[in-house]
C-alpha atoms as a PDB file:
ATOM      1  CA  UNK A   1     -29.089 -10.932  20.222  1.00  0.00           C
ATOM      2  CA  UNK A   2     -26.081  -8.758  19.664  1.00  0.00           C
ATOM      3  CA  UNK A   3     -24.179  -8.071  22.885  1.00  0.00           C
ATOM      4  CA  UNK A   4     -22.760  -4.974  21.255  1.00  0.00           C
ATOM      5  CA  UNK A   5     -25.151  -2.950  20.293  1.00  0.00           C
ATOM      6  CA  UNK A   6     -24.070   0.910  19.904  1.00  0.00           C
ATOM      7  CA  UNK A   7     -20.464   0.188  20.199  1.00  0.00           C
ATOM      8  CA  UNK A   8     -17.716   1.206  17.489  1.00  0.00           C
ATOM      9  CA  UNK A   9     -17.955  -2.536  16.290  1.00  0.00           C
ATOM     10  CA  UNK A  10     -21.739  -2.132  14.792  1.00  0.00           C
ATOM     11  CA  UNK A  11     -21.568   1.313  13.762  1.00  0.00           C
ATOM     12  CA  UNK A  12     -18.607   0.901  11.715  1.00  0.00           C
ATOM     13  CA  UNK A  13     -21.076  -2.673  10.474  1.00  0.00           C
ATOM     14  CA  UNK A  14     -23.469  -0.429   9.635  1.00  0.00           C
ATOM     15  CA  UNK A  15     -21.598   2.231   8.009  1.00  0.00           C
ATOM     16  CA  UNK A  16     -20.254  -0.350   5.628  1.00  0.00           C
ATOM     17  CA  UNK A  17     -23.583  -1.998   4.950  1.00  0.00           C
ATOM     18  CA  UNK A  18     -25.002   1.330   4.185  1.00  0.00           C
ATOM     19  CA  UNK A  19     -22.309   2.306   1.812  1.00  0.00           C
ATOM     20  CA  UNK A  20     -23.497  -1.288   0.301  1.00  0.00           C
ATOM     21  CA  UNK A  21     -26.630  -0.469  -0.279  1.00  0.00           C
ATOM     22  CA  UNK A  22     -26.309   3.191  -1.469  1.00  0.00           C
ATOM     23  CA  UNK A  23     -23.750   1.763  -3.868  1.00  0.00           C
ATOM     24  CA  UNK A  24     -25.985  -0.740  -5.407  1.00  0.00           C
ATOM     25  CA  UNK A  25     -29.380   1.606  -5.670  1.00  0.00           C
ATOM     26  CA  UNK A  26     -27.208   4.299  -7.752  1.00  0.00           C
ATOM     27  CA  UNK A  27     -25.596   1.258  -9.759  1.00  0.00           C
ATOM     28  CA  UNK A  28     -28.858   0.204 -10.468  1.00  0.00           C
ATOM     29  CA  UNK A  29     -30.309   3.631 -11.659  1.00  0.00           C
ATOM     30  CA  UNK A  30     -27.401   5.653 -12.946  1.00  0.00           C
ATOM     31  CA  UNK A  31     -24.564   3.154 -13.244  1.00  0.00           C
ATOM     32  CA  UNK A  32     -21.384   3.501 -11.376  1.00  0.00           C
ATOM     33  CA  UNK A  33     -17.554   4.319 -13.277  1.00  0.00           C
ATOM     34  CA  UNK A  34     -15.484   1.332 -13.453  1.00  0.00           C
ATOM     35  CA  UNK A  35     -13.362   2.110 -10.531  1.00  0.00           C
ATOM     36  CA  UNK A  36     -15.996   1.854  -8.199  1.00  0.00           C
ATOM     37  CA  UNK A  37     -16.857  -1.060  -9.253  1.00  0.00           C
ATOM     38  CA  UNK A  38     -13.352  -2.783  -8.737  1.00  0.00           C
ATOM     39  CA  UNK A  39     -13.473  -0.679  -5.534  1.00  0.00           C
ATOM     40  CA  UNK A  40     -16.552  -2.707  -4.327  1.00  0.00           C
ATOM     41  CA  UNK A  41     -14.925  -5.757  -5.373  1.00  0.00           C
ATOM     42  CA  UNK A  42     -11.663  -5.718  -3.295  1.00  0.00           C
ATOM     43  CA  UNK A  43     -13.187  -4.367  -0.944  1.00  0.00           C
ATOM     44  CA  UNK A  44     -15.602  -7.522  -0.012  1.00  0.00           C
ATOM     45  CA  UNK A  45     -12.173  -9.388  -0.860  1.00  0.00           C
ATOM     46  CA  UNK A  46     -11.108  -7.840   1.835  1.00  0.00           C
ATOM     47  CA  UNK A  47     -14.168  -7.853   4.265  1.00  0.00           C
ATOM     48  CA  UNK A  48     -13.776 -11.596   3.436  1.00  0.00           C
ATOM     49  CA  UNK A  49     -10.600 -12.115   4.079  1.00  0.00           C
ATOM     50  CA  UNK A  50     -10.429  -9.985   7.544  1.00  0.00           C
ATOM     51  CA  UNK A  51     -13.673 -12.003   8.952  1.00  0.00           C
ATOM     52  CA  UNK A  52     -11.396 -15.628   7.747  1.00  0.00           C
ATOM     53  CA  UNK A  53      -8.671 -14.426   9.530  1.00  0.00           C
ATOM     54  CA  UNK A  54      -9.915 -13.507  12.703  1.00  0.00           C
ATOM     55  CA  UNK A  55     -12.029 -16.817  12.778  1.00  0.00           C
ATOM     56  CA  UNK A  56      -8.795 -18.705  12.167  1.00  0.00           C
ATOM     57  CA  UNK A  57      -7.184 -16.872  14.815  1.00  0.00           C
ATOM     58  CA  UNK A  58      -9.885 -17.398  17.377  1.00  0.00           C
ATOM     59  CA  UNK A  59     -10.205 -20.928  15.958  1.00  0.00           C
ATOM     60  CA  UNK A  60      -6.265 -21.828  16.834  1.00  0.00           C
ATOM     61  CA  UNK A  61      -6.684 -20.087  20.117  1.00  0.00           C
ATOM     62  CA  UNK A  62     -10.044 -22.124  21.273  1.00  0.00           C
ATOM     63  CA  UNK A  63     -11.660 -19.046  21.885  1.00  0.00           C
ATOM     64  CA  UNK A  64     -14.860 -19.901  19.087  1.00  0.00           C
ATOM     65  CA  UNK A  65     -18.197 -19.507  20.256  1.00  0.00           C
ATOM     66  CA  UNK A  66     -20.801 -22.173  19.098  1.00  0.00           C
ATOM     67  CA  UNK A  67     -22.392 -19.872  16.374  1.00  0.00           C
ATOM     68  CA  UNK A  68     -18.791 -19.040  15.160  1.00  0.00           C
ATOM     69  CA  UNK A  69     -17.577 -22.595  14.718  1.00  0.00           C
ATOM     70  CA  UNK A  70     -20.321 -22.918  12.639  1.00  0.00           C
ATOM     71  CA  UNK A  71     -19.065 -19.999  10.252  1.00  0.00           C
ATOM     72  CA  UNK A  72     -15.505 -21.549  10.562  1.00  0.00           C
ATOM     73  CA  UNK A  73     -16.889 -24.929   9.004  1.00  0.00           C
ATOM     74  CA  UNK A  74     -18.841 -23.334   6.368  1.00  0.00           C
ATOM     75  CA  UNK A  75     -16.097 -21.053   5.403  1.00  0.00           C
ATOM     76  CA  UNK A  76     -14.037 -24.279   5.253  1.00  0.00           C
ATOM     77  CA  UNK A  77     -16.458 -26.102   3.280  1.00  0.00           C
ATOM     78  CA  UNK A  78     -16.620 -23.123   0.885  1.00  0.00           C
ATOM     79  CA  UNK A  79     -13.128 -23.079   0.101  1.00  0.00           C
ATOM     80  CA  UNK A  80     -13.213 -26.874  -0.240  1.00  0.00           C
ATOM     81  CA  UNK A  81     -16.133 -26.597  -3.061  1.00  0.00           C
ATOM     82  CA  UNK A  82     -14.428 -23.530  -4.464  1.00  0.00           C
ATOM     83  CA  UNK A  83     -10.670 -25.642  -4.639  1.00  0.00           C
ATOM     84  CA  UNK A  84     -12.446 -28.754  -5.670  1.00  0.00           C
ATOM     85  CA  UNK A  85     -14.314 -26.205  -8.655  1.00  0.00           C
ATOM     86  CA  UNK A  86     -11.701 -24.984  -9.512  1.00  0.00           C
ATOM     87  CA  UNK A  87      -9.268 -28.018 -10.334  1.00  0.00           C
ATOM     88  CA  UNK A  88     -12.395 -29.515 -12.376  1.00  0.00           C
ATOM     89  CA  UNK A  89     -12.617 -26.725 -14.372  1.00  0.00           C
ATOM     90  CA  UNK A  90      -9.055 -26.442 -14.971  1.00  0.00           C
ATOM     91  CA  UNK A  91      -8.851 -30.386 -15.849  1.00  0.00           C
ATOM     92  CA  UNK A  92     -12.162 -29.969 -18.370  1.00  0.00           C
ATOM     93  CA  UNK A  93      -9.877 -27.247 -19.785  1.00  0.00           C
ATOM     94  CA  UNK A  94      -6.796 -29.143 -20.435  1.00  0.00           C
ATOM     95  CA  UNK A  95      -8.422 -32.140 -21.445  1.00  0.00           C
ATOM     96  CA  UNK A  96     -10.981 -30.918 -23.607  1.00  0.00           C
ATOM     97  CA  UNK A  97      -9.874 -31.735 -26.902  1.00  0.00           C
ATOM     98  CA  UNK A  98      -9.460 -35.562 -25.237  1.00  0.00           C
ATOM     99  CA  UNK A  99     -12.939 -35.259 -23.743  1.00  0.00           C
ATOM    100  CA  UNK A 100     -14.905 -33.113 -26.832  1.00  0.00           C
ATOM    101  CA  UNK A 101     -13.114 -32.824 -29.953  1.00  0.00           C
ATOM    102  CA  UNK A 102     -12.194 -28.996 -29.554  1.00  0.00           C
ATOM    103  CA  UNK A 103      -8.640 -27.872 -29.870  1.00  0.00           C
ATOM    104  CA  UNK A 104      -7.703 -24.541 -28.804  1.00  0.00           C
END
């Protein structure tokens, strides 16, 4: 259960996931311009990168609860996946006249 309930913390939670969901029922219907779009975009980026931060910080302080070490490890493991993707798909590219025939 949230220990927070009614405080600035969850209503600004909730004003975000509302904007969310409003966002993606008129993109669905109607379509949204282009700008909103990359709006939405670095704006999760950013969400993202906030919630990483602070668990990092709380992490280096010893200050994680048992449900947030949990997110810290997953996040980790993420970003591990995502690195290790990443360098594959990069290597596949530079070798792929080696490994298929193709040259760019």
């Amino acid at each position: 259960m949230i220990k927070s309930w009614g405080t600035r913390k969850v209503t600004v939670l909730t004003l975000i996931g509302n904007y969310f969901l409003i966002s993606i029922l008129i993109e669905s219907y109607f379509g949204l311009p282009k700008f909103i779009e990359d709006f939405n975009a670095l704006f999760m980026l950013g969400i993202g990168m906030v919630g990483t931060y602070i668990l990092w910080r709380k992490n280096k302080a010893g200050t994680l609860t048992e449900y947030e070490k949990r997110g810290w490890i997953l996040t980790r493991t993420f970003l591990a996946l995502f690195v290790l993707a990443v360098l594959v798909f990069a290597l596949i590219f530079i070798f792929m006249e080696y490994i298929y025939g193709i040259y760019i």
